[in-house]
PDB file of N, CA and C in Angstrom:
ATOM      1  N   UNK A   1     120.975 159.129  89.286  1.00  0.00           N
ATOM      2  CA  UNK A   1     119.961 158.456  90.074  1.00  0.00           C
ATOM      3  C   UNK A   1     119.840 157.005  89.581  1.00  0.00           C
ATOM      4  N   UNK A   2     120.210 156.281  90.640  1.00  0.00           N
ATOM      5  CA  UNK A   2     119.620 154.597  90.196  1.00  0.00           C
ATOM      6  C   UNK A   2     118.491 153.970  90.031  1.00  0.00           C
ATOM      7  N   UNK A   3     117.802 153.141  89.524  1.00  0.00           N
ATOM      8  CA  UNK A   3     116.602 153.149  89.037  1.00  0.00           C
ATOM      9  C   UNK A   3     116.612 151.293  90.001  1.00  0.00           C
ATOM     10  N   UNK A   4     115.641 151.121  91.559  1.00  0.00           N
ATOM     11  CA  UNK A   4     115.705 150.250  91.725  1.00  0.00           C
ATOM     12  C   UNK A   4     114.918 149.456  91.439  1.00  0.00           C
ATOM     13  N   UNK A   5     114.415 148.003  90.880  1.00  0.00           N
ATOM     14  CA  UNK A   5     113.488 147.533  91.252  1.00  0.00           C
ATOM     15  C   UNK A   5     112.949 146.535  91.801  1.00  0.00           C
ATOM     16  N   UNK A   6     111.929 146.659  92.775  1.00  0.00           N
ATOM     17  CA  UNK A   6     111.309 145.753  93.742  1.00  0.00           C
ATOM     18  C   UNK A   6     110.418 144.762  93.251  1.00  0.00           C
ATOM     19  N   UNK A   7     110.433 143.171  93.527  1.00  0.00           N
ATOM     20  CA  UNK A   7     109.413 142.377  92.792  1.00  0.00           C
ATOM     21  C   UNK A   7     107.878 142.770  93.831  1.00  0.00           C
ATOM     22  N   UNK A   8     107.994 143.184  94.622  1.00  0.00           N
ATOM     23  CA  UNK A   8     106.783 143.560  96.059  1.00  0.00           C
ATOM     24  C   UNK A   8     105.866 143.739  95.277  1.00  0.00           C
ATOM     25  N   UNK A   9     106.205 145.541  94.769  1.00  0.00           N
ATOM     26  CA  UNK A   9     104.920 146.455  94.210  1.00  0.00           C
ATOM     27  C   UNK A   9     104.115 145.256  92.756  1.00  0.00           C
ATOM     28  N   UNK A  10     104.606 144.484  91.813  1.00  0.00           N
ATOM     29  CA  UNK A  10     104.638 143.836  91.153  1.00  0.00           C
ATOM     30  C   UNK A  10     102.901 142.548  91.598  1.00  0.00           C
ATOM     31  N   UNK A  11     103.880 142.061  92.407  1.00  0.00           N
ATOM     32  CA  UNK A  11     102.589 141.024  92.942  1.00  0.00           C
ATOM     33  C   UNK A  11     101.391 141.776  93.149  1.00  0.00           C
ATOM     34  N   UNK A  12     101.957 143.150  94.410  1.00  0.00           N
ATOM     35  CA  UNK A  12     100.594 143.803  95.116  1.00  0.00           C
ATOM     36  C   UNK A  12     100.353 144.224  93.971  1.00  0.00           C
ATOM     37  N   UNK A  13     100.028 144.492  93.052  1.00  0.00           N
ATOM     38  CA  UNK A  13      99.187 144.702  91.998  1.00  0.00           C
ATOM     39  C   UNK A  13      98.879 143.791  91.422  1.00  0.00           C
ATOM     40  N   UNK A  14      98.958 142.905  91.094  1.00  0.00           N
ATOM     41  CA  UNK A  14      98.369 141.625  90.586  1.00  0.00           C
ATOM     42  C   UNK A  14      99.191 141.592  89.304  1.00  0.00           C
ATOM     43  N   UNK A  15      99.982 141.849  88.925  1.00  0.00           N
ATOM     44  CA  UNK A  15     100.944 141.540  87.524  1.00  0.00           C
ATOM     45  C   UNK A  15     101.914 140.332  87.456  1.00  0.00           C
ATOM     46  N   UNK A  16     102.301 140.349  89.319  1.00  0.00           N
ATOM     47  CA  UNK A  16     103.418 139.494  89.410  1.00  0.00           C
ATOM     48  C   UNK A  16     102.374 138.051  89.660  1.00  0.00           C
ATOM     49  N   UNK A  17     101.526 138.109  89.619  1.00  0.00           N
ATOM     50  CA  UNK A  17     100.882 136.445  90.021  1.00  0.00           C
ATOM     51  C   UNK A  17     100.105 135.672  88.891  1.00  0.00           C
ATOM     52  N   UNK A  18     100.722 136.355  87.597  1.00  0.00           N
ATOM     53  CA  UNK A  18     100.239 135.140  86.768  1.00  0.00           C
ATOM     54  C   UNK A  18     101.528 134.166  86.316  1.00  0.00           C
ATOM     55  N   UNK A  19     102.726 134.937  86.054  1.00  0.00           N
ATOM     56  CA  UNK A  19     103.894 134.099  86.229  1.00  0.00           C
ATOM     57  C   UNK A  19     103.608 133.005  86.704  1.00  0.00           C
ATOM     58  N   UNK A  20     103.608 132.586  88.347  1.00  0.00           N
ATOM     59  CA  UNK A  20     103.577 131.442  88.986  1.00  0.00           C
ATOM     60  C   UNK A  20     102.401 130.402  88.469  1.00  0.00           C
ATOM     61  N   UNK A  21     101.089 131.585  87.996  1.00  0.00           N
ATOM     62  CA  UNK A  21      99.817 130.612  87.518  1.00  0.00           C
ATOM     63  C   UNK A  21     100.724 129.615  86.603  1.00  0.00           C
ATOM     64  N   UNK A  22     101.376 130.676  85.524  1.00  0.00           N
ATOM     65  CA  UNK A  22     101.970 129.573  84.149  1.00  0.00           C
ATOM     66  C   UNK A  22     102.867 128.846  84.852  1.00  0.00           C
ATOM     67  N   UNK A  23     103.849 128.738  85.013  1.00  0.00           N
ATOM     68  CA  UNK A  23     104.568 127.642  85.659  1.00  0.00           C
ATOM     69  C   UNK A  23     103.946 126.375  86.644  1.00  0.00           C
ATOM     70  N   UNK A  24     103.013 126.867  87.150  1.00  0.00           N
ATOM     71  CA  UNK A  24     102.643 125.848  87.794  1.00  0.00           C
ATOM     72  C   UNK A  24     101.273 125.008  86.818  1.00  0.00           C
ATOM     73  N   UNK A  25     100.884 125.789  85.617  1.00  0.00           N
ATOM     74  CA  UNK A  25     100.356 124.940  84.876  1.00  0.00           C
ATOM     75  C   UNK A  25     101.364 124.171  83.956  1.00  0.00           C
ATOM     76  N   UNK A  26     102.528 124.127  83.654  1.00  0.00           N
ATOM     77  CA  UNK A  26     103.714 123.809  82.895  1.00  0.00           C
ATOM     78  C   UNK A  26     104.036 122.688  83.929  1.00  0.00           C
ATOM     79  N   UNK A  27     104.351 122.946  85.232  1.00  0.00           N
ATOM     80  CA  UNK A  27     104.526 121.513  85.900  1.00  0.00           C
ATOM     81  C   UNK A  27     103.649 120.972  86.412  1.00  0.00           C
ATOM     82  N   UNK A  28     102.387 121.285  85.833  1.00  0.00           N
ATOM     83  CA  UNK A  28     101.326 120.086  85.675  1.00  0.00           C
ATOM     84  C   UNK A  28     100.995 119.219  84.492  1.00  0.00           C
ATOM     85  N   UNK A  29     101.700 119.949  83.163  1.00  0.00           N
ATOM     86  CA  UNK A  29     101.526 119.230  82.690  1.00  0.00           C
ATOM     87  C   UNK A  29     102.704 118.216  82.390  1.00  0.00           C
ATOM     88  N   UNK A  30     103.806 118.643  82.929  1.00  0.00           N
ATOM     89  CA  UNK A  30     105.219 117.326  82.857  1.00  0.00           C
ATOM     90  C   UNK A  30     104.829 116.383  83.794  1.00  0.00           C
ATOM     91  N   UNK A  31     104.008 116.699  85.290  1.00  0.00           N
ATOM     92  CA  UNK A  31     104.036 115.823  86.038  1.00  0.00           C
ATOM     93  C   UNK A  31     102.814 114.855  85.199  1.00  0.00           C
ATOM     94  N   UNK A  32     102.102 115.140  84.084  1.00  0.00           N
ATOM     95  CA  UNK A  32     100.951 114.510  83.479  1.00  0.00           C
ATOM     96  C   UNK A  32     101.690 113.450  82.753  1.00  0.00           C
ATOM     97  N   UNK A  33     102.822 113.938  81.978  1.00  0.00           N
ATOM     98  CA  UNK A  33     103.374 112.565  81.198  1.00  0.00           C
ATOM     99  C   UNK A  33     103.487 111.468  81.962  1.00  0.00           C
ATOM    100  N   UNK A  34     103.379 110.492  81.026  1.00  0.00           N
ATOM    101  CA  UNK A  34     103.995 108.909  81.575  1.00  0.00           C
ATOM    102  C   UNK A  34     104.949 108.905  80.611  1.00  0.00           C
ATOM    103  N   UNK A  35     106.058 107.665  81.168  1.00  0.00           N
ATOM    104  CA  UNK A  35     107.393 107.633  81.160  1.00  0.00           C
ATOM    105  C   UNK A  35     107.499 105.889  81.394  1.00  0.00           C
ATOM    106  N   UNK A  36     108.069 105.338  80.813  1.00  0.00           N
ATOM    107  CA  UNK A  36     108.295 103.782  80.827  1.00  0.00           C
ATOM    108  C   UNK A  36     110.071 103.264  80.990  1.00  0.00           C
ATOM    109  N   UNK A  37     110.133 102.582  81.840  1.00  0.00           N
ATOM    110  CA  UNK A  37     111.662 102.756  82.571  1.00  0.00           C
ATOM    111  C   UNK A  37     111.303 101.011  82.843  1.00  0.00           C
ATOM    112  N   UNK A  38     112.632 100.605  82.503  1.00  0.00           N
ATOM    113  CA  UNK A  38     113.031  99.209  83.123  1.00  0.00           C
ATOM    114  C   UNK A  38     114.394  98.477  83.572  1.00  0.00           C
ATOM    115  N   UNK A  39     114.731  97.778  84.867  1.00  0.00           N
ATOM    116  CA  UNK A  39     115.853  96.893  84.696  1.00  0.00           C
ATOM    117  C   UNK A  39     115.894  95.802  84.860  1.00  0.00           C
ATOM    118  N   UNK A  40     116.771  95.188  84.919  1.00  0.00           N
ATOM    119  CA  UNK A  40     117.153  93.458  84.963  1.00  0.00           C
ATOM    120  C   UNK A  40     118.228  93.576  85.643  1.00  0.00           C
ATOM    121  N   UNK A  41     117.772  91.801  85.452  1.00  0.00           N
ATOM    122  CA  UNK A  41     118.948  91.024  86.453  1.00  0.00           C
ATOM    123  C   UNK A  41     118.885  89.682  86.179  1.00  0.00           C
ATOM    124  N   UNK A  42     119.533  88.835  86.373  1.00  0.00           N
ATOM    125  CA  UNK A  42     120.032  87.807  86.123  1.00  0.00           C
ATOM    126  C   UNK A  42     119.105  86.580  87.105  1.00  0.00           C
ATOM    127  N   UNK A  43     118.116  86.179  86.786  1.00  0.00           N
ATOM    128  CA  UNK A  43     117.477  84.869  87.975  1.00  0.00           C
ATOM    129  C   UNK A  43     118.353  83.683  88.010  1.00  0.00           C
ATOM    130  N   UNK A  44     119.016  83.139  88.839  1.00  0.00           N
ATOM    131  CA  UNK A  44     119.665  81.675  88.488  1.00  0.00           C
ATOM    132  C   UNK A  44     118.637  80.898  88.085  1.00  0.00           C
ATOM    133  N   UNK A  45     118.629  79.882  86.817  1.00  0.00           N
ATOM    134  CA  UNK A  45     118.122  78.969  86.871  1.00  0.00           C
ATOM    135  C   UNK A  45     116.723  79.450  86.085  1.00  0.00           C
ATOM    136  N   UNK A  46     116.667  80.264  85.893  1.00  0.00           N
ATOM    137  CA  UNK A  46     115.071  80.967  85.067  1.00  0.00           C
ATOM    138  C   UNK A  46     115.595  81.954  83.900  1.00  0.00           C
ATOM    139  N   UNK A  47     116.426  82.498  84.108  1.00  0.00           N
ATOM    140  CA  UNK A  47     116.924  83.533  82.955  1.00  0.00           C
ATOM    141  C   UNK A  47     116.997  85.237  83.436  1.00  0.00           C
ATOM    142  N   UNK A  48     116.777  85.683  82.264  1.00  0.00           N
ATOM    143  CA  UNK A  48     117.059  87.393  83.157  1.00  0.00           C
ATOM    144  C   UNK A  48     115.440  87.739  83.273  1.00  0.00           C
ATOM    145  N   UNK A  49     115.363  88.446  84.397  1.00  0.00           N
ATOM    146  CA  UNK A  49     114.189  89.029  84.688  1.00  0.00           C
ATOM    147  C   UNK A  49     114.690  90.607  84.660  1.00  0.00           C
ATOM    148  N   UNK A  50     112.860  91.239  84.217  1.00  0.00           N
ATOM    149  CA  UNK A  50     112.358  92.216  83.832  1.00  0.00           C
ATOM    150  C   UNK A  50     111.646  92.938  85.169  1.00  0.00           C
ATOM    151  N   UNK A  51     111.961  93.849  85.703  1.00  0.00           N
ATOM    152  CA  UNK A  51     111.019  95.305  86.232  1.00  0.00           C
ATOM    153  C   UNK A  51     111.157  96.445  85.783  1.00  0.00           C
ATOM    154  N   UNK A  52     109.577  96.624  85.502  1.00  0.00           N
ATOM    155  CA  UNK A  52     108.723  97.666  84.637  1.00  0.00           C
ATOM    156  C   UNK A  52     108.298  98.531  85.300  1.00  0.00           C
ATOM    157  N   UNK A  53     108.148  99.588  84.799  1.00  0.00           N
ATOM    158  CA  UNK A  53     107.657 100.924  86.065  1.00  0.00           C
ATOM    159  C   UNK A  53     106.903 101.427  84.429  1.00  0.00           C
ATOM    160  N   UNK A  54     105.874 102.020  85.073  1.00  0.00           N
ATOM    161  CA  UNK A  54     105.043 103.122  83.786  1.00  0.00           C
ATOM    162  C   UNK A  54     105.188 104.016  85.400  1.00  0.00           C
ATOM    163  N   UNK A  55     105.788 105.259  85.088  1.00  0.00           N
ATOM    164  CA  UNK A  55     105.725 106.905  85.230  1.00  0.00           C
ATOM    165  C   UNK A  55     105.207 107.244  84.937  1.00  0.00           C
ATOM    166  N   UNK A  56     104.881 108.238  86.490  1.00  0.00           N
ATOM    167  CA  UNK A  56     104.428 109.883  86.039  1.00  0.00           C
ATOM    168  C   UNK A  56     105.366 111.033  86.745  1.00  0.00           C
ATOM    169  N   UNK A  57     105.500 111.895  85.904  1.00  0.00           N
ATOM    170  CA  UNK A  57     106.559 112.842  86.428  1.00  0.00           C
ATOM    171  C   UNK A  57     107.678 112.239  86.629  1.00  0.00           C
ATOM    172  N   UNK A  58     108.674 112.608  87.355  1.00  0.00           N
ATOM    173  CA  UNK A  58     109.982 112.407  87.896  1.00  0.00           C
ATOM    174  C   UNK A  58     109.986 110.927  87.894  1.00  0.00           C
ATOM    175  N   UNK A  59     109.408 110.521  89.180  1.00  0.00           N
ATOM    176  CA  UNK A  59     109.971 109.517  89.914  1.00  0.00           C
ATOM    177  C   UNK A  59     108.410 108.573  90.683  1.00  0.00           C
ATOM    178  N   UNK A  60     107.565 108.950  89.867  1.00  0.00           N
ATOM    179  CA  UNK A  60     105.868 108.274  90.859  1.00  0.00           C
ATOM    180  C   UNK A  60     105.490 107.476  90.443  1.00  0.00           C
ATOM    181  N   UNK A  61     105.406 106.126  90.809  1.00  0.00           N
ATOM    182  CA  UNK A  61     104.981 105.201  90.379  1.00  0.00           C
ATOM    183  C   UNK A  61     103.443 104.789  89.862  1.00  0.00           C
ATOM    184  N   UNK A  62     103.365 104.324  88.814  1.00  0.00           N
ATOM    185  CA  UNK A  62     101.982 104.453  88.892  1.00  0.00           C
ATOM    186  C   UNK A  62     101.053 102.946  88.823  1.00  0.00           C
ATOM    187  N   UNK A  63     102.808 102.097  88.070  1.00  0.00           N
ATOM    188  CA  UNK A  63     102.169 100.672  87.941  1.00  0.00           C
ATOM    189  C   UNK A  63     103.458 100.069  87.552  1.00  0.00           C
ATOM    190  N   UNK A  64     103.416  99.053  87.875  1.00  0.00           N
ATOM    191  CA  UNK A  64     104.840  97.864  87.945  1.00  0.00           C
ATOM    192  C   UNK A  64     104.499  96.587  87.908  1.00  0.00           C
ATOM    193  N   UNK A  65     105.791  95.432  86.814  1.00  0.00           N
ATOM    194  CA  UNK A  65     105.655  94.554  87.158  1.00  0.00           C
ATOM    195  C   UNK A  65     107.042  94.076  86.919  1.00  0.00           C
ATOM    196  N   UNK A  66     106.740  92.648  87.038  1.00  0.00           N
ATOM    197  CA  UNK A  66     108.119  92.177  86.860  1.00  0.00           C
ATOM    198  C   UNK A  66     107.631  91.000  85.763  1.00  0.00           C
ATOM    199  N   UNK A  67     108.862  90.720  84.911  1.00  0.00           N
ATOM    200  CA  UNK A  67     108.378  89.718  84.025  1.00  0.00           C
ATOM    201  C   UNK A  67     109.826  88.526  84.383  1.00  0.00           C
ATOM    202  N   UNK A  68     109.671  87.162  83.821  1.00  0.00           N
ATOM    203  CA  UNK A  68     111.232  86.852  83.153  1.00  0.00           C
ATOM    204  C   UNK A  68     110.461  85.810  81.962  1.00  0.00           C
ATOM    205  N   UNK A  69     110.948  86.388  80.791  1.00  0.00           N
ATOM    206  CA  UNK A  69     110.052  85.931  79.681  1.00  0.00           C
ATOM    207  C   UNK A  69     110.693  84.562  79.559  1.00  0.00           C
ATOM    208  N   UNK A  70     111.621  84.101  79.576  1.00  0.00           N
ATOM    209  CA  UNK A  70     111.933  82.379  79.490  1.00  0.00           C
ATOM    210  C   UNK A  70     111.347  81.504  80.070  1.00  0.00           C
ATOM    211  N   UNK A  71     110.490  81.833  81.782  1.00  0.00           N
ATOM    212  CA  UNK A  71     109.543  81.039  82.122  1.00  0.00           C
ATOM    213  C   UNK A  71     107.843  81.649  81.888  1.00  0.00           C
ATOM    214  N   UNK A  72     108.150  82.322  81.475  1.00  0.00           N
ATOM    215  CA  UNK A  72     106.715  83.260  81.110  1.00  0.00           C
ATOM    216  C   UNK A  72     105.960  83.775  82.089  1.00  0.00           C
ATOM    217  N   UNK A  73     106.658  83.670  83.261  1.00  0.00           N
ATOM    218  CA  UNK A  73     106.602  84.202  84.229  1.00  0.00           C
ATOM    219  C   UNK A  73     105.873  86.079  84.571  1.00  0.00           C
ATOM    220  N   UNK A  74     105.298  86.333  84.694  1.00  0.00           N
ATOM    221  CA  UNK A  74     104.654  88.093  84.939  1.00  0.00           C
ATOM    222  C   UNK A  74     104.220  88.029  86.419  1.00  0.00           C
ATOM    223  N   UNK A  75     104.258  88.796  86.814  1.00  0.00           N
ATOM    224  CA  UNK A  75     103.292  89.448  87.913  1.00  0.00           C
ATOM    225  C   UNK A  75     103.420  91.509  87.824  1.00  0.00           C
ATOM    226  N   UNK A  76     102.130  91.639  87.743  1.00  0.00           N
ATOM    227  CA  UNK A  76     101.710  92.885  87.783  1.00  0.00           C
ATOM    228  C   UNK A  76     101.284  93.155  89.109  1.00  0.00           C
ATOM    229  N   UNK A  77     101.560  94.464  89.554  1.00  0.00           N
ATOM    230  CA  UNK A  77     101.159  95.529  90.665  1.00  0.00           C
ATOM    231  C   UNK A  77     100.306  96.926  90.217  1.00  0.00           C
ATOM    232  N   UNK A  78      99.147  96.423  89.856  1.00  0.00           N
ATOM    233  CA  UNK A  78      98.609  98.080  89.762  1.00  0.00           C
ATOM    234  C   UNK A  78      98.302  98.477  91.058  1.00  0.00           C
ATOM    235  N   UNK A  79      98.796  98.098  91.958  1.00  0.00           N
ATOM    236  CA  UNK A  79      98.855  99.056  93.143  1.00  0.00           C
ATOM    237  C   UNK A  79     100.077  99.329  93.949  1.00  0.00           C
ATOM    238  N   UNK A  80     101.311  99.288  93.045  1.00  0.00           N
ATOM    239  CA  UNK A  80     102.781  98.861  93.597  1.00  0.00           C
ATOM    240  C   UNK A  80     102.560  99.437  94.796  1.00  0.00           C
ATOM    241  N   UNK A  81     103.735  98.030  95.729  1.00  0.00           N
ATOM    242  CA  UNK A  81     103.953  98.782  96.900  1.00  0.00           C
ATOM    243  C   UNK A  81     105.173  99.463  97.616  1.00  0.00           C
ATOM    244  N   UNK A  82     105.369 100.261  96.277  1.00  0.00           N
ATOM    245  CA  UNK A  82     106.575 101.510  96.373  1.00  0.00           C
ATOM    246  C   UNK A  82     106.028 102.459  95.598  1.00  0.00           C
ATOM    247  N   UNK A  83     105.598 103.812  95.613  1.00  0.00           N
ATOM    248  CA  UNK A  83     105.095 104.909  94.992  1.00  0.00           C
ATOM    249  C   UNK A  83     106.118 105.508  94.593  1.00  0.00           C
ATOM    250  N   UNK A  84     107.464 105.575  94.836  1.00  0.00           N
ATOM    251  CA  UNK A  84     108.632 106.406  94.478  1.00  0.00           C
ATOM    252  C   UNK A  84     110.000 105.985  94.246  1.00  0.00           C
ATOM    253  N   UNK A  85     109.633 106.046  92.897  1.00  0.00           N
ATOM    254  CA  UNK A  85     111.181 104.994  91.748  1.00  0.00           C
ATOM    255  C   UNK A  85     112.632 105.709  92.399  1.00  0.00           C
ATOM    256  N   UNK A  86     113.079 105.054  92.968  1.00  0.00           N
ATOM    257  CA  UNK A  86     114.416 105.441  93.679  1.00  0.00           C
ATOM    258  C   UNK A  86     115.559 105.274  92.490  1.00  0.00           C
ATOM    259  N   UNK A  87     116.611 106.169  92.554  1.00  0.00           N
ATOM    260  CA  UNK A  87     117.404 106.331  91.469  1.00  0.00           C
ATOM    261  C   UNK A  87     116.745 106.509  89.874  1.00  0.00           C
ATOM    262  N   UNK A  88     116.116 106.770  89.058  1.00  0.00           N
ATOM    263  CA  UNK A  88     115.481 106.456  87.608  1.00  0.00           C
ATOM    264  C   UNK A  88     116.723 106.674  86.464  1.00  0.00           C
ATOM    265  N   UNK A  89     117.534 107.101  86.939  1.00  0.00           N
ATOM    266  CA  UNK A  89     118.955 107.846  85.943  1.00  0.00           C
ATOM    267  C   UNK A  89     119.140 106.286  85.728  1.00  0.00           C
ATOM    268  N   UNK A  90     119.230 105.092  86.869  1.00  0.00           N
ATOM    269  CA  UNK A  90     119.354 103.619  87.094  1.00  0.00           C
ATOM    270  C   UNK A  90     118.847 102.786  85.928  1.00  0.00           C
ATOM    271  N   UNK A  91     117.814 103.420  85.649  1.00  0.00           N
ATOM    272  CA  UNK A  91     116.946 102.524  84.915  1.00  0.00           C
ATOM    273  C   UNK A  91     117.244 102.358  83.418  1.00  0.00           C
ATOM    274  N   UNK A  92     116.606 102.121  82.072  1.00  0.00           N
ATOM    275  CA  UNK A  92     116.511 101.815  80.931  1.00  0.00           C
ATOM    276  C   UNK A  92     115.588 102.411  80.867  1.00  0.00           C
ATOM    277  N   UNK A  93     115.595 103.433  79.327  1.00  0.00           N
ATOM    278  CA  UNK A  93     114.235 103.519  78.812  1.00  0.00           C
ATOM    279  C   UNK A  93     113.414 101.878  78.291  1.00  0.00           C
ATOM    280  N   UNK A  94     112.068 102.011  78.395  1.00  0.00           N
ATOM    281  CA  UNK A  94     110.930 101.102  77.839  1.00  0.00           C
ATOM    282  C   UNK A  94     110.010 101.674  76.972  1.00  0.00           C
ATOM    283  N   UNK A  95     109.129 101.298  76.862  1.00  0.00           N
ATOM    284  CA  UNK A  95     108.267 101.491  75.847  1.00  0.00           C
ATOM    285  C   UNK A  95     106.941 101.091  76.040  1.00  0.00           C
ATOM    286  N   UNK A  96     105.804 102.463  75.923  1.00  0.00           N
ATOM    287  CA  UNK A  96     104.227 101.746  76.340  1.00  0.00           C
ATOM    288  C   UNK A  96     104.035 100.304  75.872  1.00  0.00           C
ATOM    289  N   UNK A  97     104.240 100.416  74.744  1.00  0.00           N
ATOM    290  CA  UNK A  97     104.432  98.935  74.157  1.00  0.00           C
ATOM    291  C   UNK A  97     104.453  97.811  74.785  1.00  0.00           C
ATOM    292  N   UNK A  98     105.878  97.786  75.049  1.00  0.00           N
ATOM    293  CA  UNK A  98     106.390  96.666  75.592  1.00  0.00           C
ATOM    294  C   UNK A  98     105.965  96.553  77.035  1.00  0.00           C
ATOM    295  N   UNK A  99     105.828  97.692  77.739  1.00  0.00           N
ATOM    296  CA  UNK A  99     104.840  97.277  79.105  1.00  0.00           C
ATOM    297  C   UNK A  99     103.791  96.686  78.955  1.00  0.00           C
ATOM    298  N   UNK A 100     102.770  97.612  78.114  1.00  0.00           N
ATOM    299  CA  UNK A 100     101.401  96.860  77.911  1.00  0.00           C
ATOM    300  C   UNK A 100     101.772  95.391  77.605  1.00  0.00           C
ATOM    301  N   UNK A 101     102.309  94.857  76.504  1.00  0.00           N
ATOM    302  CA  UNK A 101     102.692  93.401  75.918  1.00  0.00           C
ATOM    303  C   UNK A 101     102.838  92.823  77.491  1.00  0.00           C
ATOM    304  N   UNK A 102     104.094  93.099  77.914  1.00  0.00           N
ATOM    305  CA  UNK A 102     103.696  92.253  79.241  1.00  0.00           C
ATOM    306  C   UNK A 102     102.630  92.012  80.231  1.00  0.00           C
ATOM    307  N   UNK A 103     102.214  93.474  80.569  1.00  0.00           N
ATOM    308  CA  UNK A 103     101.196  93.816  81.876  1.00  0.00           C
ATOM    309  C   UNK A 103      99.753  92.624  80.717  1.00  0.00           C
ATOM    310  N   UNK A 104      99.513  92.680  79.526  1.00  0.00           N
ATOM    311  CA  UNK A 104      98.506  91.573  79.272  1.00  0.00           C
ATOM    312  C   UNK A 104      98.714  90.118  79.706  1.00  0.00           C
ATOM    313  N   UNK A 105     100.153  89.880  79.384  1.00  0.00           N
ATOM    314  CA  UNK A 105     100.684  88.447  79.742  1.00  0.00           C
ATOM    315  C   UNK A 105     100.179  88.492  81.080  1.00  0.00           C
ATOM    316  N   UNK A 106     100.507  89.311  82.117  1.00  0.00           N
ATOM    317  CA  UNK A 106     100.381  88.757  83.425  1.00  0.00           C
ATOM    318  C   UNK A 106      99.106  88.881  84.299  1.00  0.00           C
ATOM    319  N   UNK A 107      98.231  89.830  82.856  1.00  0.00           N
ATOM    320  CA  UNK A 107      96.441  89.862  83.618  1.00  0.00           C
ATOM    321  C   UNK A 107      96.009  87.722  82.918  1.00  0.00           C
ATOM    322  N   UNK A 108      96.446  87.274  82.640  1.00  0.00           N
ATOM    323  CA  UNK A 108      95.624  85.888  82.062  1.00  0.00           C
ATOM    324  C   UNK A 108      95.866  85.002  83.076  1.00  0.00           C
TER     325      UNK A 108
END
């Protein structure tokens, strides 16, 4: 005799529905981290410029700026107007640090 088993009876009893509780408290709390990502590029004539993303989760933007420190140049977006970092594999790690250091430069 084979011994089958069904995930059905599982849920309808209430055994199978704390599983999903934990997991979905587990990807609440990854989507909670922040994450600091940056790239560059080359400005003619000004030097290389800086965009900053502070993350949450994957790919959500939560705040951005751009710097190019040779003209001292900043502008911050705490309300970027892109919510969703396209490519991030793209990017550079950053550092709260070094965001904050800038995002002050460009509140003065």
């Amino acid at each position: 005799m084979d011994l089958v088993v069904h995930p059905l009876p599982c849920r309808m009893a209430g055994q199978g529905s704390a599983r999903p509780r934990i997991f979905k408290e587990k990807n609440r709390e990854i989507l909670m981290e922040k994450k600091y990502l940056k790239t560059e590029q080359i400005v003619p004539g000004k030097g290389m410029s800086y965009t900053m993303y502070e993350i949450q989760g994957e790919d959500e933007i939560l705040r951005m700026l751009t710097a190019i420190p040779d003209t001292g140049e900043v502008s911050t977006y705490p309300k970027p107007p892109v919510k969703k970092l396209f490519a991030p594999e793209r990017c550079a790690a950053s550092s709260e640090e070094e965001f904050e250091e800038f995002w002050q430069q460009g509140a003065k």
